[in-house]
N, C-alpha and C. Protein backbone atom coordinates (compact mmCIF):
# COMPACT_ATOMS: atom_id res chain seq x y z
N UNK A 1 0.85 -1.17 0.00
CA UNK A 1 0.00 0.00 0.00
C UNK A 1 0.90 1.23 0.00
N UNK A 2 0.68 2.51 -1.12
CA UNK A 2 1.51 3.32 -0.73
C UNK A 2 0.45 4.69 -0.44
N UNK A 3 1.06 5.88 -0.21
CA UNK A 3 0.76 6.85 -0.10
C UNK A 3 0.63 7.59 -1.15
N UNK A 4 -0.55 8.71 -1.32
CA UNK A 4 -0.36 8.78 -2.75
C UNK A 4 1.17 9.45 -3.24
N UNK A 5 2.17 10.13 -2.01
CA UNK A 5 3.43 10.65 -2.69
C UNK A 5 4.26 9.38 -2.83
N UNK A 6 3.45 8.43 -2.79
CA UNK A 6 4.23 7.18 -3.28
C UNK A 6 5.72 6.51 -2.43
N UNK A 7 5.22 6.82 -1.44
CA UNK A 7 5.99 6.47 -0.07
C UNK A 7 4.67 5.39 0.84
N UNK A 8 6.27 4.39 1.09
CA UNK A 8 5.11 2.96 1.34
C UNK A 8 4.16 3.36 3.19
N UNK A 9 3.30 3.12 3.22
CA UNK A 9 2.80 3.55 4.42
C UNK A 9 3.35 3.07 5.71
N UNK A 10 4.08 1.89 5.48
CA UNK A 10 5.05 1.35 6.63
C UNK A 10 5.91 2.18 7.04
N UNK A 11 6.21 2.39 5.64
CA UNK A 11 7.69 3.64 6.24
C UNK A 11 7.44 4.57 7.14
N UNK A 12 6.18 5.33 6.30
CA UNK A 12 5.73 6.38 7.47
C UNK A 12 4.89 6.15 8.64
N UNK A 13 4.88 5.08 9.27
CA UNK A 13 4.32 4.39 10.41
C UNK A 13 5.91 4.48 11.20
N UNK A 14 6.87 3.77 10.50
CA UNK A 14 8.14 3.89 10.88
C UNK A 14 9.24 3.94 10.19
N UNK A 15 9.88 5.64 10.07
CA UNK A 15 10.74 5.63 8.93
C UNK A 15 11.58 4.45 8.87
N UNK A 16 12.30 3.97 7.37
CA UNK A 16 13.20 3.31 7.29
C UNK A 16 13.34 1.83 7.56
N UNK A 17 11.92 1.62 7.86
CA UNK A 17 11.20 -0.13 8.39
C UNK A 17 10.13 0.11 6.87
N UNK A 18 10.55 -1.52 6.74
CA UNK A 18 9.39 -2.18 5.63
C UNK A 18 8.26 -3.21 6.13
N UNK A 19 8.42 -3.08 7.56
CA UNK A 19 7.78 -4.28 7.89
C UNK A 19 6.54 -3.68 8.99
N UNK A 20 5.31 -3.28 8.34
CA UNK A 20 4.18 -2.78 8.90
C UNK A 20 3.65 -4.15 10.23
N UNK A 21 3.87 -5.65 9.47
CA UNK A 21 3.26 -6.16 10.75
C UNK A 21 3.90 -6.40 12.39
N UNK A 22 5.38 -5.92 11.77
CA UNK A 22 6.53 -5.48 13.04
C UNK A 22 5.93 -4.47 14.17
N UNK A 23 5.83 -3.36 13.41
CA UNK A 23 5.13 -1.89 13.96
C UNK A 23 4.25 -2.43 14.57
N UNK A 24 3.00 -3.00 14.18
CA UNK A 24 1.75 -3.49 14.72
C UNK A 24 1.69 -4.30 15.81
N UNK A 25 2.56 -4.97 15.80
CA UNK A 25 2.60 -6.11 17.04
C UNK A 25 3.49 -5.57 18.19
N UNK A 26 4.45 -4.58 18.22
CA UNK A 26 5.18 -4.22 19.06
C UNK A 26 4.65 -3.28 20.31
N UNK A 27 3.38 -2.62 19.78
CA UNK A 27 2.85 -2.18 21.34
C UNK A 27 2.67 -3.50 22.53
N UNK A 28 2.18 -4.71 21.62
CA UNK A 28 1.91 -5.62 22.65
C UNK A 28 3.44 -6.49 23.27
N UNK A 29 4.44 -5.76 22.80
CA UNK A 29 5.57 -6.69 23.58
C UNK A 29 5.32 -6.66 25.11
N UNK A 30 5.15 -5.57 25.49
CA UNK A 30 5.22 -5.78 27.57
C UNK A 30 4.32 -6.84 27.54
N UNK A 31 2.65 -7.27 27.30
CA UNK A 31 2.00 -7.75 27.45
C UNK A 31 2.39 -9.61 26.99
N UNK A 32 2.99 -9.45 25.99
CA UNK A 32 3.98 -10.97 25.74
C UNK A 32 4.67 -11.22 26.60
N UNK A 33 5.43 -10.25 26.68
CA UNK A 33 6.74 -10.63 27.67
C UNK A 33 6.27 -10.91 29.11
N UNK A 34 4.97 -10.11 29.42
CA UNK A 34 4.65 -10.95 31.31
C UNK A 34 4.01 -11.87 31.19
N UNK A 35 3.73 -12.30 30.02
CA UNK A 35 2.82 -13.90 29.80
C UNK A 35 4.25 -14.50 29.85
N UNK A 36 5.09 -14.33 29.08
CA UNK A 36 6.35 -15.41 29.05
C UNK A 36 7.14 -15.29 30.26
N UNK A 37 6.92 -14.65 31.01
CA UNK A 37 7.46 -13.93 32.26
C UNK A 37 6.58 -15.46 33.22
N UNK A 38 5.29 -15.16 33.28
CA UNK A 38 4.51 -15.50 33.94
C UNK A 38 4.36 -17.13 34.13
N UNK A 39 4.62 -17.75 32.98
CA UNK A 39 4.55 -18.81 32.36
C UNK A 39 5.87 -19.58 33.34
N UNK A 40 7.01 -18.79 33.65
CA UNK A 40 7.92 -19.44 34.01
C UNK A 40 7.58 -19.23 35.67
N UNK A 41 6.96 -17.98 35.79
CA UNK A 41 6.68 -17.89 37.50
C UNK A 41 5.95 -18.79 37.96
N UNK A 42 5.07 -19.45 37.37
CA UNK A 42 4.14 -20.12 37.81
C UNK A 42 4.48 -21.76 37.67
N UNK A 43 5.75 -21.80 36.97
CA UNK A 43 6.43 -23.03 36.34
C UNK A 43 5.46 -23.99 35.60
N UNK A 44 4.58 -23.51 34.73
CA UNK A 44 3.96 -23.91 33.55
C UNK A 44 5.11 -24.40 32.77
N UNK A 45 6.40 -23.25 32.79
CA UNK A 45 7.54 -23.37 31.87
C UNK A 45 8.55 -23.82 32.53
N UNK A 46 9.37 -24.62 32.29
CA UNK A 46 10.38 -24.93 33.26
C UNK A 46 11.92 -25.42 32.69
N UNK A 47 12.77 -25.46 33.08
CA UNK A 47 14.28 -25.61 32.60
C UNK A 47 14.25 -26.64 32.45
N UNK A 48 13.44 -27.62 32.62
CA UNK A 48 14.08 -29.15 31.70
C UNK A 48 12.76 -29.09 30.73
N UNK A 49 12.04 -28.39 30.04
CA UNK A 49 11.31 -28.08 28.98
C UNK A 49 12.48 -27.06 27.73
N UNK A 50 13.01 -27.15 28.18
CA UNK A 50 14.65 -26.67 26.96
C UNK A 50 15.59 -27.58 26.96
N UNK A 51 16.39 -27.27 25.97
CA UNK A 51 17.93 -28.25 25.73
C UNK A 51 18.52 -27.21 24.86
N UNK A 52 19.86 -27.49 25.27
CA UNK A 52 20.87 -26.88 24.94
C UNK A 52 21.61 -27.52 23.40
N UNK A 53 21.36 -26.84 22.70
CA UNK A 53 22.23 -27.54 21.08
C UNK A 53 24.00 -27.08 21.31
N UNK A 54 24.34 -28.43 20.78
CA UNK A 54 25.72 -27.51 20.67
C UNK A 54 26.64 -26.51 20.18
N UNK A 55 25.65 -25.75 19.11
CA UNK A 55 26.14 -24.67 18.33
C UNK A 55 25.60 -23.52 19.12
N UNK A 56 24.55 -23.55 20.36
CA UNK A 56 24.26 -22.40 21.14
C UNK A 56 22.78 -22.25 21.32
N UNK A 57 22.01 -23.10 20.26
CA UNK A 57 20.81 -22.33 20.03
C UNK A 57 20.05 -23.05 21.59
N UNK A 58 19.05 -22.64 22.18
CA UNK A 58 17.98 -23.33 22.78
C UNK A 58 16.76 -23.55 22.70
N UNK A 59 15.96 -24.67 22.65
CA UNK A 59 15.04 -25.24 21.72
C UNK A 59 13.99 -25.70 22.71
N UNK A 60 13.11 -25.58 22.77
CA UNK A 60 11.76 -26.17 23.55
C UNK A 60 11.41 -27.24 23.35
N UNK A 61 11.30 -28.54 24.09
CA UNK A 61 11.24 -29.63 23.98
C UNK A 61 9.70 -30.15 23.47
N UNK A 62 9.32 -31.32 23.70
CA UNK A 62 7.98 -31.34 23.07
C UNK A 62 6.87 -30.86 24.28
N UNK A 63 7.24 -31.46 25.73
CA UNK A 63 6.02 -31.46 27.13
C UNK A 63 5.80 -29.89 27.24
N UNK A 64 7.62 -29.13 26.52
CA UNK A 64 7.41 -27.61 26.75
C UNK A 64 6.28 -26.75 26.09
N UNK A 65 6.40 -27.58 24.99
CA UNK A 65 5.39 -26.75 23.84
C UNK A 65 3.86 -27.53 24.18
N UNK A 66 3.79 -28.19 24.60
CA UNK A 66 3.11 -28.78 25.11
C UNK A 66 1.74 -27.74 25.88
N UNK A 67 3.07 -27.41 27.03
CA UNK A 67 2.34 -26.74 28.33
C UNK A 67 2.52 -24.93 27.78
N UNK A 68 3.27 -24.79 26.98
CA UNK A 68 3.16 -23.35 26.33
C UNK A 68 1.66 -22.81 25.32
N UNK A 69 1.35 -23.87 24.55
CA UNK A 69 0.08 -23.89 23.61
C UNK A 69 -0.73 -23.83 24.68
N UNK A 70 -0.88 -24.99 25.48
CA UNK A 70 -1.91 -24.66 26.37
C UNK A 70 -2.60 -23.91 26.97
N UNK A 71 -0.99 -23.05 27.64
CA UNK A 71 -1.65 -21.41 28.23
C UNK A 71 -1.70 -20.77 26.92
N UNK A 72 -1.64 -20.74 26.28
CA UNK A 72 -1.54 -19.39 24.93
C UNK A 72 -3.09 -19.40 24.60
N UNK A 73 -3.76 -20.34 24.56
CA UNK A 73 -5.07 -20.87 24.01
C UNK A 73 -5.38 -20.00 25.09
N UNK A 74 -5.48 -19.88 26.30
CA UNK A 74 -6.34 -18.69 27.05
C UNK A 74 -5.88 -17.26 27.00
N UNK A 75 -4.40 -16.94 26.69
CA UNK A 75 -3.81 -15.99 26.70
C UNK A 75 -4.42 -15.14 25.25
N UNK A 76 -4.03 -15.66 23.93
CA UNK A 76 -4.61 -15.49 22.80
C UNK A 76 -5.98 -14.73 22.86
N UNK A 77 -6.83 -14.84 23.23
CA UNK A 77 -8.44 -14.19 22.62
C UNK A 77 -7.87 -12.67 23.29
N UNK A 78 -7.49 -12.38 24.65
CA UNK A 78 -7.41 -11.08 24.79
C UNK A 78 -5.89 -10.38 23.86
N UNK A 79 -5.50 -11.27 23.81
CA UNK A 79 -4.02 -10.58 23.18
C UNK A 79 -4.52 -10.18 21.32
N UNK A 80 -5.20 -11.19 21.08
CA UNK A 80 -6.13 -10.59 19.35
C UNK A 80 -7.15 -9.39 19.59
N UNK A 81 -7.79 -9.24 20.73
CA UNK A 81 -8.48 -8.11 20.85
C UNK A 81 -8.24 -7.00 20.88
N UNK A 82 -6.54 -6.63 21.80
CA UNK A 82 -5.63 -6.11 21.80
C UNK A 82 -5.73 -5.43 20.45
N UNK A 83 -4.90 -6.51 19.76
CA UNK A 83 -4.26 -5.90 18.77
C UNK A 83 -5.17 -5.44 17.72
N UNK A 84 -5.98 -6.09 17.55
CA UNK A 84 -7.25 -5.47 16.40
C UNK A 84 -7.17 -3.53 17.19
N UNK A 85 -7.34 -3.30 18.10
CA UNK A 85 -7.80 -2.20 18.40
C UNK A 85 -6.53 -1.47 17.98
N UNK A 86 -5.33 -1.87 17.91
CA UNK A 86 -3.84 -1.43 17.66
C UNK A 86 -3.55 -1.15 15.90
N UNK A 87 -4.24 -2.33 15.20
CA UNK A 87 -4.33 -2.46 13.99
C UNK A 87 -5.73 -0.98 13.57
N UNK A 88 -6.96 -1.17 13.85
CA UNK A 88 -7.50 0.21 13.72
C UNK A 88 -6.96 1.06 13.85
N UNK A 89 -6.67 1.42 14.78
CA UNK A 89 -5.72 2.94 15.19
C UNK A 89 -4.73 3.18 13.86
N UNK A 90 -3.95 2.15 13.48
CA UNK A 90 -2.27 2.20 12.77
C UNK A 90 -3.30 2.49 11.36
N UNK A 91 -4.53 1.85 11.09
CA UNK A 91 -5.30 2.09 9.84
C UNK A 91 -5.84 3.62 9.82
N UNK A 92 -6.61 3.85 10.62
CA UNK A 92 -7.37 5.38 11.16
C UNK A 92 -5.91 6.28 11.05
N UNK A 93 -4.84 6.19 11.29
CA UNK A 93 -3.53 6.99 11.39
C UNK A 93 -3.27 6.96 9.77
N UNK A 94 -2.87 6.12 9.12
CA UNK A 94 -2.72 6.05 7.73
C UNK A 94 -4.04 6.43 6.52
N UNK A 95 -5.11 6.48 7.03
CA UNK A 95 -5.96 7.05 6.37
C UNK A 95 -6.24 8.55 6.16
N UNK A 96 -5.70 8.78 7.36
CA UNK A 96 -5.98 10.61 8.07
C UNK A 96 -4.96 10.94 7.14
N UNK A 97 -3.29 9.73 7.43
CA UNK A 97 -2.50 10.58 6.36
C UNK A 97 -2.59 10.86 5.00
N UNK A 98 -3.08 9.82 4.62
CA UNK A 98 -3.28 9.89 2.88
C UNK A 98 -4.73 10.93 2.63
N UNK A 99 -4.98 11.25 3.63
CA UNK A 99 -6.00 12.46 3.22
C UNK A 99 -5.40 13.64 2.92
N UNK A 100 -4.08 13.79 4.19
CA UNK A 100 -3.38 15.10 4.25
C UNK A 100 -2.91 15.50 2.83
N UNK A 101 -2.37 14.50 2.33
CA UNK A 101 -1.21 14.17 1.50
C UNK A 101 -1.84 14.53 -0.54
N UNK A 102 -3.30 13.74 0.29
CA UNK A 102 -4.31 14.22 -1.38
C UNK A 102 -4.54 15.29 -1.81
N UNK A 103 -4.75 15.98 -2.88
CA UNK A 103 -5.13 17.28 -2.89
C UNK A 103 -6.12 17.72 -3.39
């Protein structure tokens, strides 16, 4: 989608980024991060639900993903509600602009 000065609307959401669904999802990082926060407080998530590869990476085992889907399935409906209201806004913002911008 561009603008009509033909500048992509991502950009001007965030100069110098091409990636509009980046922008969009990043108000909700705090709200990820105390679910993944939370997940381990409550030890839903736990250190022998990982393994260590030997090139560095760490990988979630199967019981991990297991007990991670699980909570997400309740976590999910408010975290999409969230963001729909985040996604309007970023739309309502890019519409207002391409009004400015028309002549």
């Amino acid at each position: 989608m561009r603008q009509a000065s033909g500048k992509r609307t991502a950009d001007a959401l965030a100069p110098g980024r091409d990636s509009l669904a980046l922008d969009l999802v990043e108000p909700a990082r705090p709200k990820i991060d105390a679910f993944a926060q939370d997940l381990f407080l409550r030890r839903v998530l736990r250190c022998d639900h990982f393994r260590a590869e030997p090139d560095g990476a760490v990988l979630m085992g199967k019981a991990g993903r297991a007990a991670f889907y699980a909570a997400f399935e309740d976590f999910a409906p408010g975290l999409s509600r969230y963001l729909r209201g985040v996604a309007r806004a970023a739309a309502k913002r890019v519409r207002a602009m391409a009004q400015e911008t028309t002549p």
